[in-house]
C-alpha atoms as a PDB file:
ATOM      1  CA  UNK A   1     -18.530 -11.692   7.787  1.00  0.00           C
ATOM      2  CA  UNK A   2     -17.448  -9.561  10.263  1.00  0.00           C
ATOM      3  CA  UNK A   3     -14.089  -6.961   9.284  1.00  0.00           C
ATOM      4  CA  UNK A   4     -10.550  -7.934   9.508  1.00  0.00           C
ATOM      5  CA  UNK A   5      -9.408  -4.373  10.630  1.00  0.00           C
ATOM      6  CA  UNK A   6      -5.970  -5.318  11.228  1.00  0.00           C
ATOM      7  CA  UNK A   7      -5.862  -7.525   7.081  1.00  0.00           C
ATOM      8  CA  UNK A   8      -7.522  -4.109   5.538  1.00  0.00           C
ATOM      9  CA  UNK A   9      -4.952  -1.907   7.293  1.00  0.00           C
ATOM     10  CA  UNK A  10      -1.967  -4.625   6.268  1.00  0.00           C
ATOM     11  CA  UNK A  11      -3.504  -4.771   2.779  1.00  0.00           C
ATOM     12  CA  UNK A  12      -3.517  -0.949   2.085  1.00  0.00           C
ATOM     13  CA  UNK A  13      -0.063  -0.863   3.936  1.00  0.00           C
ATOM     14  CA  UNK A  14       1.563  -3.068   0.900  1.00  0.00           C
ATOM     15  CA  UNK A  15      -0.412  -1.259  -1.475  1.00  0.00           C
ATOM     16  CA  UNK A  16       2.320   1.990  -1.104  1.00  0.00           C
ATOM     17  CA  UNK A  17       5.595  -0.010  -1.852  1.00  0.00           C
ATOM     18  CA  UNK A  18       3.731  -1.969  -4.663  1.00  0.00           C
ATOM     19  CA  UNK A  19       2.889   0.929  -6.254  1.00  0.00           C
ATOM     20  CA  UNK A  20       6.013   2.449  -6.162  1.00  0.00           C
ATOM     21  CA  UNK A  21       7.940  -0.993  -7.501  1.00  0.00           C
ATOM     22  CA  UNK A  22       5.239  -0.746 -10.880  1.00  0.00           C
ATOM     23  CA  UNK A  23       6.228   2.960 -11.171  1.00  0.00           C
ATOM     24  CA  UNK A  24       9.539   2.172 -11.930  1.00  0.00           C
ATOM     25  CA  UNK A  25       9.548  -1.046 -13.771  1.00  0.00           C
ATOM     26  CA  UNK A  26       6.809   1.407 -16.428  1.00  0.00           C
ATOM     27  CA  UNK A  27       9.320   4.343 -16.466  1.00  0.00           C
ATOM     28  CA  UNK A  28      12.087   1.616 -17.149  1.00  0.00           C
ATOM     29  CA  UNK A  29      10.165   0.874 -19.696  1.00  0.00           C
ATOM     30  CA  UNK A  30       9.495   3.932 -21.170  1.00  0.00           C
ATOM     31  CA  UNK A  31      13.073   4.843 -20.619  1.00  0.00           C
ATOM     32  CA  UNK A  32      14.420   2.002 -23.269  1.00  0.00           C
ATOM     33  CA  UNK A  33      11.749   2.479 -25.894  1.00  0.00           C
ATOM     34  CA  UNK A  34      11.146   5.850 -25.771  1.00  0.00           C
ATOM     35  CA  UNK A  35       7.408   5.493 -25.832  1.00  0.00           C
ATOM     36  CA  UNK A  36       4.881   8.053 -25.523  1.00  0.00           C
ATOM     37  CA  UNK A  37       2.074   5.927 -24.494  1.00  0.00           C
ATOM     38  CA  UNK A  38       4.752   3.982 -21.921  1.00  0.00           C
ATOM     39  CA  UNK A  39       5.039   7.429 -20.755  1.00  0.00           C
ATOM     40  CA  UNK A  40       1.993   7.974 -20.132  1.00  0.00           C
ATOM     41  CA  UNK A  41       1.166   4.646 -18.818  1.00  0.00           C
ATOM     42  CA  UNK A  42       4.192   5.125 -16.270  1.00  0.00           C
ATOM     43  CA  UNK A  43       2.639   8.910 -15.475  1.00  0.00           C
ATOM     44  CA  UNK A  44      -0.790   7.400 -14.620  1.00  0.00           C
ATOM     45  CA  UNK A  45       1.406   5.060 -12.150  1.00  0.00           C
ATOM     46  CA  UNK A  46       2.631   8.129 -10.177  1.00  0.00           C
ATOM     47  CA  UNK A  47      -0.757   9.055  -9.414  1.00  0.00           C
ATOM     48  CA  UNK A  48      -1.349   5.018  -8.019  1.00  0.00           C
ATOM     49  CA  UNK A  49       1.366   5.580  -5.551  1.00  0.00           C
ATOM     50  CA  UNK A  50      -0.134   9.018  -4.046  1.00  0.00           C
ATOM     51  CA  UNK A  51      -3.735   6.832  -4.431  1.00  0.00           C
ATOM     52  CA  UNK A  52      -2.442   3.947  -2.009  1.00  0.00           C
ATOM     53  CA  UNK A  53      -0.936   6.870   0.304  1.00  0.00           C
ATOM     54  CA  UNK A  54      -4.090   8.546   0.768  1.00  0.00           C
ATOM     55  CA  UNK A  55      -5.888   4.985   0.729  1.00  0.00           C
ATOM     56  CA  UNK A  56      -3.183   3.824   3.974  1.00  0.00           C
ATOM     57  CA  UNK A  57      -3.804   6.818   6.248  1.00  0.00           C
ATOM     58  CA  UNK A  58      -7.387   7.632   5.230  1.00  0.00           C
ATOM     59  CA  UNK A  59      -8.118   3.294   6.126  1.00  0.00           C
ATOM     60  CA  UNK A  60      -6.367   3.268   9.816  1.00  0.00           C
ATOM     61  CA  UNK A  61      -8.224   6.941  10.163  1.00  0.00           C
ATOM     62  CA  UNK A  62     -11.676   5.670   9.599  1.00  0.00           C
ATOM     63  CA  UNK A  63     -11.019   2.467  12.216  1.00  0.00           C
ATOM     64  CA  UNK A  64     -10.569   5.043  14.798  1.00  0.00           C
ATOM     65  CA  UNK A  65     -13.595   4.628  17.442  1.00  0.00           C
ATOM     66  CA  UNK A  66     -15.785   6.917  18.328  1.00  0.00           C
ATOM     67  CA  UNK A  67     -15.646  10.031  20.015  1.00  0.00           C
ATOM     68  CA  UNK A  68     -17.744  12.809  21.308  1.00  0.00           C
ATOM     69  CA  UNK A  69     -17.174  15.010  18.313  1.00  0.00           C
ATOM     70  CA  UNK A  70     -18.006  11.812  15.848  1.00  0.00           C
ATOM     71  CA  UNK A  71     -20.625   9.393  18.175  1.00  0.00           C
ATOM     72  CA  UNK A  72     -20.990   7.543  15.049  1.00  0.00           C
ATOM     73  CA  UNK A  73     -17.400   6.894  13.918  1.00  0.00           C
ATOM     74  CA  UNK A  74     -15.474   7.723  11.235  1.00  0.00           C
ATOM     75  CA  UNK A  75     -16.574   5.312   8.938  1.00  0.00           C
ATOM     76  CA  UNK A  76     -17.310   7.557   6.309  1.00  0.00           C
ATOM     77  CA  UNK A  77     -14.006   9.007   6.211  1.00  0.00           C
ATOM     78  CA  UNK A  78     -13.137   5.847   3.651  1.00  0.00           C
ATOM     79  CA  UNK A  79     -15.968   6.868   1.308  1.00  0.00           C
ATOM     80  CA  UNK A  80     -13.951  10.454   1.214  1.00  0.00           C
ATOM     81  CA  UNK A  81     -10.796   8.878   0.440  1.00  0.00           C
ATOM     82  CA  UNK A  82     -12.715   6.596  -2.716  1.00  0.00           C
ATOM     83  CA  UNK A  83     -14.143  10.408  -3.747  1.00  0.00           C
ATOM     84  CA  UNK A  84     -10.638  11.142  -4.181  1.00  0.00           C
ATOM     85  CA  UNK A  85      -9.613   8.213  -5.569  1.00  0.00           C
ATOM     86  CA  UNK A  86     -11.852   8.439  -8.033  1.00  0.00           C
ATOM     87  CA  UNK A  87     -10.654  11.884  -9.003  1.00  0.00           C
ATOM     88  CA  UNK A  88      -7.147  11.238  -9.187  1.00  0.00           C
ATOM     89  CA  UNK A  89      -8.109   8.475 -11.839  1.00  0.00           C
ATOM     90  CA  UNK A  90     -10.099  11.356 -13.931  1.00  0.00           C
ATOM     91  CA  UNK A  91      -6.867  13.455 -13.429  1.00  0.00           C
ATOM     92  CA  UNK A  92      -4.595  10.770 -14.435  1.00  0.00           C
ATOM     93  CA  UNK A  93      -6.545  10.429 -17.835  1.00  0.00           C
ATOM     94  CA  UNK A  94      -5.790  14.103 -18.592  1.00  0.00           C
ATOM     95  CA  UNK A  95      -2.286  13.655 -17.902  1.00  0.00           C
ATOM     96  CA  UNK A  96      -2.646  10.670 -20.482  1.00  0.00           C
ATOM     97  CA  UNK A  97      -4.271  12.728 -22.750  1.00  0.00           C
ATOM     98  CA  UNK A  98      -1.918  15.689 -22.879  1.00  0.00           C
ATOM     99  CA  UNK A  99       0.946  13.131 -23.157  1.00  0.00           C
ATOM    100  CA  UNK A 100      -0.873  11.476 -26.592  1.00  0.00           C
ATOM    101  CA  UNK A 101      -1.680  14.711 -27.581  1.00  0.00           C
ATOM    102  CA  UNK A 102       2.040  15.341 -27.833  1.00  0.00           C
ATOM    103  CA  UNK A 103       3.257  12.328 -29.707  1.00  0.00           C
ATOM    104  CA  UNK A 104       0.125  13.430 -32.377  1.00  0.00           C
ATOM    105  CA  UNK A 105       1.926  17.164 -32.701  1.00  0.00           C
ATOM    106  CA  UNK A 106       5.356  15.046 -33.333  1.00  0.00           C
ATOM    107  CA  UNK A 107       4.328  11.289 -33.845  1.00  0.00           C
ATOM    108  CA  UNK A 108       7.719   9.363 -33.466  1.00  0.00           C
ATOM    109  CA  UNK A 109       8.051   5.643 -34.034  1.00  0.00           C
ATOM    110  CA  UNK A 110       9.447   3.826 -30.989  1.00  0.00           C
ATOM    111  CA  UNK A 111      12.553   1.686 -31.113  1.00  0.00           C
ATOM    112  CA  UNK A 112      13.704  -1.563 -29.685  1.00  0.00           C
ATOM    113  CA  UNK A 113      10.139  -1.755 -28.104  1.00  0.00           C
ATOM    114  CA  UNK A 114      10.506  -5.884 -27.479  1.00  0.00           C
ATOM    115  CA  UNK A 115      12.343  -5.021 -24.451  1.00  0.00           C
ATOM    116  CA  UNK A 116       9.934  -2.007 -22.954  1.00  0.00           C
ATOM    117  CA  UNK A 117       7.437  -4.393 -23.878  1.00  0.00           C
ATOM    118  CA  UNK A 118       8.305  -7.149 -21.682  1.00  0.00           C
ATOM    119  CA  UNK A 119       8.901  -4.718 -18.622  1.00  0.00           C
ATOM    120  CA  UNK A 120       5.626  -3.064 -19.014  1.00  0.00           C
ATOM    121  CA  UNK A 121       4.562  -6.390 -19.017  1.00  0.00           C
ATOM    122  CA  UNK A 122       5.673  -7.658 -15.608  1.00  0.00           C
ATOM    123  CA  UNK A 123       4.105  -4.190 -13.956  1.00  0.00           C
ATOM    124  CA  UNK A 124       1.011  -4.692 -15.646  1.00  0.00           C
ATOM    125  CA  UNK A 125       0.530  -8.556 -14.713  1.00  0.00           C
ATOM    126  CA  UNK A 126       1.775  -7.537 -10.525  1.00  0.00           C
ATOM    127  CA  UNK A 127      -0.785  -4.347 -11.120  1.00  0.00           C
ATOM    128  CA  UNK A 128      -3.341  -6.976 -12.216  1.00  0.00           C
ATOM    129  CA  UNK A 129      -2.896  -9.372  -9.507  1.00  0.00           C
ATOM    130  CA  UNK A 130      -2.693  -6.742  -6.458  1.00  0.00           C
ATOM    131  CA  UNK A 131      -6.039  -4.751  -8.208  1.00  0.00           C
ATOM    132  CA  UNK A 132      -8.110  -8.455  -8.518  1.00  0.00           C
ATOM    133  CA  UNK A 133      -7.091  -8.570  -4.546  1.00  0.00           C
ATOM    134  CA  UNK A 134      -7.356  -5.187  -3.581  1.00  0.00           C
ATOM    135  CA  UNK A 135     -11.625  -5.331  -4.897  1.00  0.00           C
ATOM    136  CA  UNK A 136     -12.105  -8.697  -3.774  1.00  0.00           C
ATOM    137  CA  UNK A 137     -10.952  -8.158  -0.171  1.00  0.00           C
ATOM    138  CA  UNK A 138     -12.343  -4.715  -0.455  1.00  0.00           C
ATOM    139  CA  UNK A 139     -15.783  -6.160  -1.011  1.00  0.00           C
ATOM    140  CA  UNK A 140     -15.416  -8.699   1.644  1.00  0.00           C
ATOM    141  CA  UNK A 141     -14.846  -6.309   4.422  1.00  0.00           C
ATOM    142  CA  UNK A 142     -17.050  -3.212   3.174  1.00  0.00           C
ATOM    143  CA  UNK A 143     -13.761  -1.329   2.431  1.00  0.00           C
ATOM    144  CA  UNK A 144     -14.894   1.730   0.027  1.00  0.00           C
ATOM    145  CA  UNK A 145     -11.293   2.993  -0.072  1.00  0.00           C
ATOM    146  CA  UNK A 146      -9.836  -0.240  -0.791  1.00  0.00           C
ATOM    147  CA  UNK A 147     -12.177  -0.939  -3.449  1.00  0.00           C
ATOM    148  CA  UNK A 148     -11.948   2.749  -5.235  1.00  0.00           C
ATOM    149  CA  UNK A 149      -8.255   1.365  -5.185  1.00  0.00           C
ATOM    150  CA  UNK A 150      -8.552  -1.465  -6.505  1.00  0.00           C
ATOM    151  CA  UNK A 151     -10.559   0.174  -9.491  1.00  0.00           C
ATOM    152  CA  UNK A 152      -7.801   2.904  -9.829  1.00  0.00           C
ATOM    153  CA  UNK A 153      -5.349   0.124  -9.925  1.00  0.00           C
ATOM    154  CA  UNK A 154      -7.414  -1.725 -12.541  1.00  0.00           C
ATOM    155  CA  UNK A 155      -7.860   1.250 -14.337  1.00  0.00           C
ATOM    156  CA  UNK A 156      -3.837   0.745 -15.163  1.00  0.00           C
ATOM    157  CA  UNK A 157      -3.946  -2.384 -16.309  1.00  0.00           C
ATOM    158  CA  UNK A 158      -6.845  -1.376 -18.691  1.00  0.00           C
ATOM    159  CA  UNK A 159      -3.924   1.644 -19.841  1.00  0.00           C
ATOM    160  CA  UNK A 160      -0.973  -0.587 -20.098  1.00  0.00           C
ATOM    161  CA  UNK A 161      -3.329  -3.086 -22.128  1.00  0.00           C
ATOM    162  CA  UNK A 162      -4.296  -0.085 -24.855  1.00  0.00           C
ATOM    163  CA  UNK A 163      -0.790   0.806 -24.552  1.00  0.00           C
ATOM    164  CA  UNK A 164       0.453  -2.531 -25.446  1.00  0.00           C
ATOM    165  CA  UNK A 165      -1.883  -3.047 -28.573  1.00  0.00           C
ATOM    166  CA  UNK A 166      -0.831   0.513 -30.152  1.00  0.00           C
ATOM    167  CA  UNK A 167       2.776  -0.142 -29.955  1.00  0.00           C
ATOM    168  CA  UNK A 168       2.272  -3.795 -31.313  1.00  0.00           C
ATOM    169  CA  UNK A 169       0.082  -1.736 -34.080  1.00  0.00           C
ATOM    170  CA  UNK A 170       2.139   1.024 -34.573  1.00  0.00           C
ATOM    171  CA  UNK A 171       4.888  -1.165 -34.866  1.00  0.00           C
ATOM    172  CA  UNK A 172       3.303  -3.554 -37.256  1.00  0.00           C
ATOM    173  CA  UNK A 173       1.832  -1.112 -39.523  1.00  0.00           C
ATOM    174  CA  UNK A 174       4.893   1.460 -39.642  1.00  0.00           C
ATOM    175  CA  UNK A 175       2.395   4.114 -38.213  1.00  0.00           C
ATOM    176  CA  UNK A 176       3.685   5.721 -35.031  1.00  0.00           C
ATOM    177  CA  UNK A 177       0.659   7.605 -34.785  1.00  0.00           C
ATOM    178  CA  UNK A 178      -1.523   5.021 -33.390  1.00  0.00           C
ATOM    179  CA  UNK A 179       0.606   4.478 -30.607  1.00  0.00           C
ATOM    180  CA  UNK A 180      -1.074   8.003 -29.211  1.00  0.00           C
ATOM    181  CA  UNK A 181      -4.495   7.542 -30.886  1.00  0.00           C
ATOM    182  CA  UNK A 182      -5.025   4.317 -28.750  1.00  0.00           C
ATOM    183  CA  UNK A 183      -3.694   6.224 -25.315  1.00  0.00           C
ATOM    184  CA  UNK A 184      -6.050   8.702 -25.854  1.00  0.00           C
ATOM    185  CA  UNK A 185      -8.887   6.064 -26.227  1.00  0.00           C
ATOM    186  CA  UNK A 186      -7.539   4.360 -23.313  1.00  0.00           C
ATOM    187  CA  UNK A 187      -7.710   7.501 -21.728  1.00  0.00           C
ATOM    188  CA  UNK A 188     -11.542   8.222 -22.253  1.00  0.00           C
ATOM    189  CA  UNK A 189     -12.288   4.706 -20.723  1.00  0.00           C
ATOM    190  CA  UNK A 190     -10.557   5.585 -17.685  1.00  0.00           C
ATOM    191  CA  UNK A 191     -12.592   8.789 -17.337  1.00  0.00           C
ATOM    192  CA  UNK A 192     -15.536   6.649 -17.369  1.00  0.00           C
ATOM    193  CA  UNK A 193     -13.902   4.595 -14.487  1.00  0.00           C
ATOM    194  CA  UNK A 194     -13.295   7.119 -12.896  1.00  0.00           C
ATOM    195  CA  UNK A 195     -16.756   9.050 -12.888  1.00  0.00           C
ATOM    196  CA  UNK A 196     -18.383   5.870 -11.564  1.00  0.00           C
ATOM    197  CA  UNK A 197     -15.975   5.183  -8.714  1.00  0.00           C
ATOM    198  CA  UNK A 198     -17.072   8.811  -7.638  1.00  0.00           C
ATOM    199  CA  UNK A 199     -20.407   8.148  -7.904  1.00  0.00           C
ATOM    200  CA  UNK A 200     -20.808   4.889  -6.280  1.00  0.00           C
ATOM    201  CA  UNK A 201     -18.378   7.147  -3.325  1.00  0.00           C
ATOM    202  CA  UNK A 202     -20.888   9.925  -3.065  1.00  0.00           C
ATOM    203  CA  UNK A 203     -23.735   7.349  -2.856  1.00  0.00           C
ATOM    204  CA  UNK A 204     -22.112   6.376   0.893  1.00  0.00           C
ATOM    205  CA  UNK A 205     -21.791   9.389   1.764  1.00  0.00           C
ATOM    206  CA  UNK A 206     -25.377  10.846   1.126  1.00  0.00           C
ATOM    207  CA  UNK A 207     -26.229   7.742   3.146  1.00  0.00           C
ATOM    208  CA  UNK A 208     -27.498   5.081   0.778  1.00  0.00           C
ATOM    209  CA  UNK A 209     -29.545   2.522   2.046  1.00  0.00           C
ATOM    210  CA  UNK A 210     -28.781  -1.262   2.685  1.00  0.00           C
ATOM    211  CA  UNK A 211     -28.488  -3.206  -0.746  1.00  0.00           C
ATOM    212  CA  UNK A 212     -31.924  -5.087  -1.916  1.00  0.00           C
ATOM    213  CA  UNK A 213     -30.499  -8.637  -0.635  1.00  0.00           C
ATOM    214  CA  UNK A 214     -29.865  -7.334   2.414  1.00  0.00           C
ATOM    215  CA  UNK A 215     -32.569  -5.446   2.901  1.00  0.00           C
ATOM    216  CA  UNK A 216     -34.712  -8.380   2.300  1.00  0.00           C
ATOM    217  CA  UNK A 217     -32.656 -10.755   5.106  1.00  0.00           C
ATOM    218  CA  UNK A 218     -33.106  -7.921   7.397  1.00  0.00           C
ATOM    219  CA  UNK A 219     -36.853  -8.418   6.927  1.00  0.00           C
ATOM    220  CA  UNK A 220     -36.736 -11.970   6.401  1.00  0.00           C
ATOM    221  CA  UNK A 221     -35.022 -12.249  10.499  1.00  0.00           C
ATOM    222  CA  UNK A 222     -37.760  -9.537  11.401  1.00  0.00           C
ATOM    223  CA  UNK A 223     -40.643 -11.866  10.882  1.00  0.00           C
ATOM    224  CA  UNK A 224     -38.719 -14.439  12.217  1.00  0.00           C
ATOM    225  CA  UNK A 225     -37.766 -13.820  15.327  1.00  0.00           C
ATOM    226  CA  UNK A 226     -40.233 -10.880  16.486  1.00  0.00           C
ATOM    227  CA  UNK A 227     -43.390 -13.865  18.201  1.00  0.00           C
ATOM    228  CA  UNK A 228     -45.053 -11.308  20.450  1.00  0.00           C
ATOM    229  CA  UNK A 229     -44.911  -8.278  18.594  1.00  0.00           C
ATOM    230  CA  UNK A 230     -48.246  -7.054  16.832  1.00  0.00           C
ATOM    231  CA  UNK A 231     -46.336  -5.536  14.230  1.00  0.00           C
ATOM    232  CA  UNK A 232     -43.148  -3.229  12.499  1.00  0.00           C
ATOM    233  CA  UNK A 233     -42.796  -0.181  10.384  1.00  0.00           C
ATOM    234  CA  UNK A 234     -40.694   2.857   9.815  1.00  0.00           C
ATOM    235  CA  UNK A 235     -37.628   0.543   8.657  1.00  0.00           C
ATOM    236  CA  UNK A 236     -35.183   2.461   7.682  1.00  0.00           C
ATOM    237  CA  UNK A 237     -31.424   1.379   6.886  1.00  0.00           C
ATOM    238  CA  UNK A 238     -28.103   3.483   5.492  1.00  0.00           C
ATOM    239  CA  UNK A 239     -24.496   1.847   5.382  1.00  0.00           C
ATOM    240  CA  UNK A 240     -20.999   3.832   6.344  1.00  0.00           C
ATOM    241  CA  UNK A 241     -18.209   1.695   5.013  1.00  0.00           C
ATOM    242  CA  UNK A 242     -18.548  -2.028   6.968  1.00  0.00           C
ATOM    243  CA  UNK A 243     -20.965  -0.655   9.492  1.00  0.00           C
ATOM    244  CA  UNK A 244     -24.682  -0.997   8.881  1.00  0.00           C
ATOM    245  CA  UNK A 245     -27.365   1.287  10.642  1.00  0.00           C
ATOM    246  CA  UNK A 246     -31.223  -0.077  10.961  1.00  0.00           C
ATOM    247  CA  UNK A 247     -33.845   1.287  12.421  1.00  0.00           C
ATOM    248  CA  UNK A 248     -37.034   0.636  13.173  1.00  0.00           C
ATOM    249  CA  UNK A 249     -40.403   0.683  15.412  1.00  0.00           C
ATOM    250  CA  UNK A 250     -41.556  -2.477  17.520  1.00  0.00           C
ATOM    251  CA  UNK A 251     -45.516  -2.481  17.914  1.00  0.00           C
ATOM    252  CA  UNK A 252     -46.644  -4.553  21.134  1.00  0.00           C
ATOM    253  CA  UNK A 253     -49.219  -4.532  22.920  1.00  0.00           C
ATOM    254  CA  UNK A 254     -50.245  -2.151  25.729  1.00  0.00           C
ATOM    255  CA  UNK A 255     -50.528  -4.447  28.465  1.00  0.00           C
ATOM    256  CA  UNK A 256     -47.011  -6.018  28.038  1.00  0.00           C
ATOM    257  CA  UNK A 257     -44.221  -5.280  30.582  1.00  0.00           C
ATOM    258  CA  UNK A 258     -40.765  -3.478  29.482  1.00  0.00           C
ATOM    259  CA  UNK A 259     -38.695  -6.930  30.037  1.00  0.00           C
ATOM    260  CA  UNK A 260     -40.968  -8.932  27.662  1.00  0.00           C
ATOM    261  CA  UNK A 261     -40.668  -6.022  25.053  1.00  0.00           C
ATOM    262  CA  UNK A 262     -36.964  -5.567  25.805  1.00  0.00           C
ATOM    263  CA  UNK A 263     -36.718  -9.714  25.187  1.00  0.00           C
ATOM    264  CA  UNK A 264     -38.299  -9.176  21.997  1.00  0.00           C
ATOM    265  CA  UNK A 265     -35.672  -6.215  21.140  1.00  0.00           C
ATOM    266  CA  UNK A 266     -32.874  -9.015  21.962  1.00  0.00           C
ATOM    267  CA  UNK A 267     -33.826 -11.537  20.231  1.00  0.00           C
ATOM    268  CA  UNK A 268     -34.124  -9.333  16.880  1.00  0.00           C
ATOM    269  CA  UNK A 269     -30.682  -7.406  17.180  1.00  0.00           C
ATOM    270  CA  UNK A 270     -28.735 -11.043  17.707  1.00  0.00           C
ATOM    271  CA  UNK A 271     -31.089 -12.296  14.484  1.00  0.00           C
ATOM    272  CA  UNK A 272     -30.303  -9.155  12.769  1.00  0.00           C
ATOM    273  CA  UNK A 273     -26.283  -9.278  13.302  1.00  0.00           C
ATOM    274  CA  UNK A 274     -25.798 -12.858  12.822  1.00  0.00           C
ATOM    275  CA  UNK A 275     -26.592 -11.715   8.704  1.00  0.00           C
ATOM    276  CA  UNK A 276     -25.059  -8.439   9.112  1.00  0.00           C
ATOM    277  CA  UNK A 277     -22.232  -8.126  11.773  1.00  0.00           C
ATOM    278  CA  UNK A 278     -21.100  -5.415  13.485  1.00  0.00           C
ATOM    279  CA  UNK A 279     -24.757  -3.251  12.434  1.00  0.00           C
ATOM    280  CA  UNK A 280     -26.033  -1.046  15.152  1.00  0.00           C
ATOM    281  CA  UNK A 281     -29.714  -0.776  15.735  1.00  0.00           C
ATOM    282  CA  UNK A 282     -31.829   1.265  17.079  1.00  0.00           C
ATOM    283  CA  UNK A 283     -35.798  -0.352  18.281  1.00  0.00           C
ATOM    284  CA  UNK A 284     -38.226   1.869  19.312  1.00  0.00           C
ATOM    285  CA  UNK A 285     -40.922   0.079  21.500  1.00  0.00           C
ATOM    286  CA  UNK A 286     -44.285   1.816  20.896  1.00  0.00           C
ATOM    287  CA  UNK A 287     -47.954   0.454  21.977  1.00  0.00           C
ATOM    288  CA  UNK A 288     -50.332  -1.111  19.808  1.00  0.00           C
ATOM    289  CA  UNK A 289     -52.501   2.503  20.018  1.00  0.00           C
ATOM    290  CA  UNK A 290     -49.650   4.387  17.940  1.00  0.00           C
ATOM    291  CA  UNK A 291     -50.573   4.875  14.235  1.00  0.00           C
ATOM    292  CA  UNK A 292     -48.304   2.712  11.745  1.00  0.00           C
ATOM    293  CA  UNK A 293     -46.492   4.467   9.595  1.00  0.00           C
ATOM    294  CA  UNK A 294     -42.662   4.353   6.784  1.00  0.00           C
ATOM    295  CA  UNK A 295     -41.975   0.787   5.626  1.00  0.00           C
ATOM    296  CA  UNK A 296     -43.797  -1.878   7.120  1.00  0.00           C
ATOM    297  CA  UNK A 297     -42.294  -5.300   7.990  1.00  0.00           C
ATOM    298  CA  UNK A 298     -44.914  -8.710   7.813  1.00  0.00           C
ATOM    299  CA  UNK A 299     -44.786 -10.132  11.369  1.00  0.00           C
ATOM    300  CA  UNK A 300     -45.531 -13.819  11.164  1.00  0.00           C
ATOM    301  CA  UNK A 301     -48.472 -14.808  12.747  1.00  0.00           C
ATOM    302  CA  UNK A 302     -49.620 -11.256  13.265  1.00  0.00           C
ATOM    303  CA  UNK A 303     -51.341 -10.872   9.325  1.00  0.00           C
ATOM    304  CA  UNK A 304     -49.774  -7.270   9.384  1.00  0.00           C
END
């Protein structure tokens, strides 16, 4: 499908003043039981709301068209801002960490938790709901900085899950010091999270290819819809956010005019887009005496 620009921008938009509404029902929270892990859950929550900031701006950046210093787009400006993302969920487990590490030093048994409880509670079901839509729509319109956070945000439910089985434990078992041993836990997960948000980030930009499904319908519509051609190779493919790039070389033969081969060229880009929209390609027409070479496509009917 092709991008809602105007939905991701709207989406992101909301994602600031969510953010902000879950930071302060967690320090509420915090504030009446006296946590350390609610602490820490509602520290990780500042980080979300500086997350959907840089999320907002870096999303209506990247939809910016292109100009003569970027011919391409900006595209890849989202995959920067799910880089960041993914570090400010690394960072976020450290100031997790150093919180837990605190209530270890001087391990202090919360009171009248039922009521911190239930507020943490609310933020982490909202949190829940806006991260499920945040990676859904994220992965409907190729939105790497709406899906990085969407993780983030997930990555806070995860917290404010540990956080509300180590009070429930600490509190059961008269313990308080498993109320920091499970943050810190929770904390090493969200590392983890982190570290592959970054990852899949960096993939974009080093240019990573298509996916293998779509790689394979891209080849699929090639056969299809190339009658006339004697053959293709060099296929080549890397995504930047919801735009797709493919490339590739059309082998006809010598005697054939420029319209027929330009007919051919037509016929696969409108093939091509109707399974990937909004892709830009790039066909170079070569005669049949040019040496085949990169990936080679079957042409149907051809045998090569």
């Amino acid at each position: 499908m092709a991008r809602d620009e105007k939905m991701v921008e709207r989406l992101a938009f909301w994602g600031i003043p969510v953010s902000i509404g879950v930071i302060a029902l967690k320090l509420l929270a915090w504030w009446v039981t006296g946590s350390v892990a609610l602490l820490s859950d509602g520290l990780e929550s500042l980080v979300n709301v500086a997350a959907a900031m840089i999320a907002y701006f870096v999303i209506r950046y990247a939809q910016r068209p292109a100009d003569h210093d970027h011919q391409f787009g900006h595209h890849k400006a989202e995959y920067i801002s799910a880089v960041l993302e993914g570090m400010l969920i690394v960072a976020a487990a450290m100031l997790i960490i150093n919180e837990a590490w605190q209530g270890l030093v001087s391990p202090k048994l919360p009171e009248v938790p039922v009521l911190g409880l239930g507020i943490n509670a609310v933020a982490t079901a909202v949190n829940f709901v806006w991260a499920r839509k945040l990676i859904k729509e994220g992965g409907r319109h190729r939105s790497p900085a709406m899906q990085a956070d969407g993780q983030h945000i997930m990555s806070d439910v995860v917290t404010s899950a540990g956080v509300f089985v180590g009070l429930i434990l600490a509190i059961w078992t008269g313990n308080p010091i498993l109320d920091p041993v499970l943050a810190i836990l929770v904390a090493g997960n969200i590392i983890w999270q982190g570290y592959k948000v970054i990852s899949h980030s960096l993939g974009g930009l080093m240019d990573r290819a298509l996916e293998p499904d779509e790689e394979a319908a891209v080849r699929e519509a090639i056969a299809a819809h190339s009658g006339g051609a004697l053959g293709v190779h060099d296929l080549k493919s890397r995504r930047a956010g919801a735009v797709a790039f493919i490339d590739f070389h059309l082998v006809v033969p010598a005697a054939m005019s420029v319209e027929e081969a330009h007919g051919i060229c037509d016929r696969l880009e409108d093939a091509i887009k109707e399974i990937i929209p909004g892709a830009t390609l790039a066909i170079h027409v070569e005669p049949e005496s040019e040496n085949p070479h990169g990936q080679k496509v079957d042409v149907e009917g051809t045998g090569k």
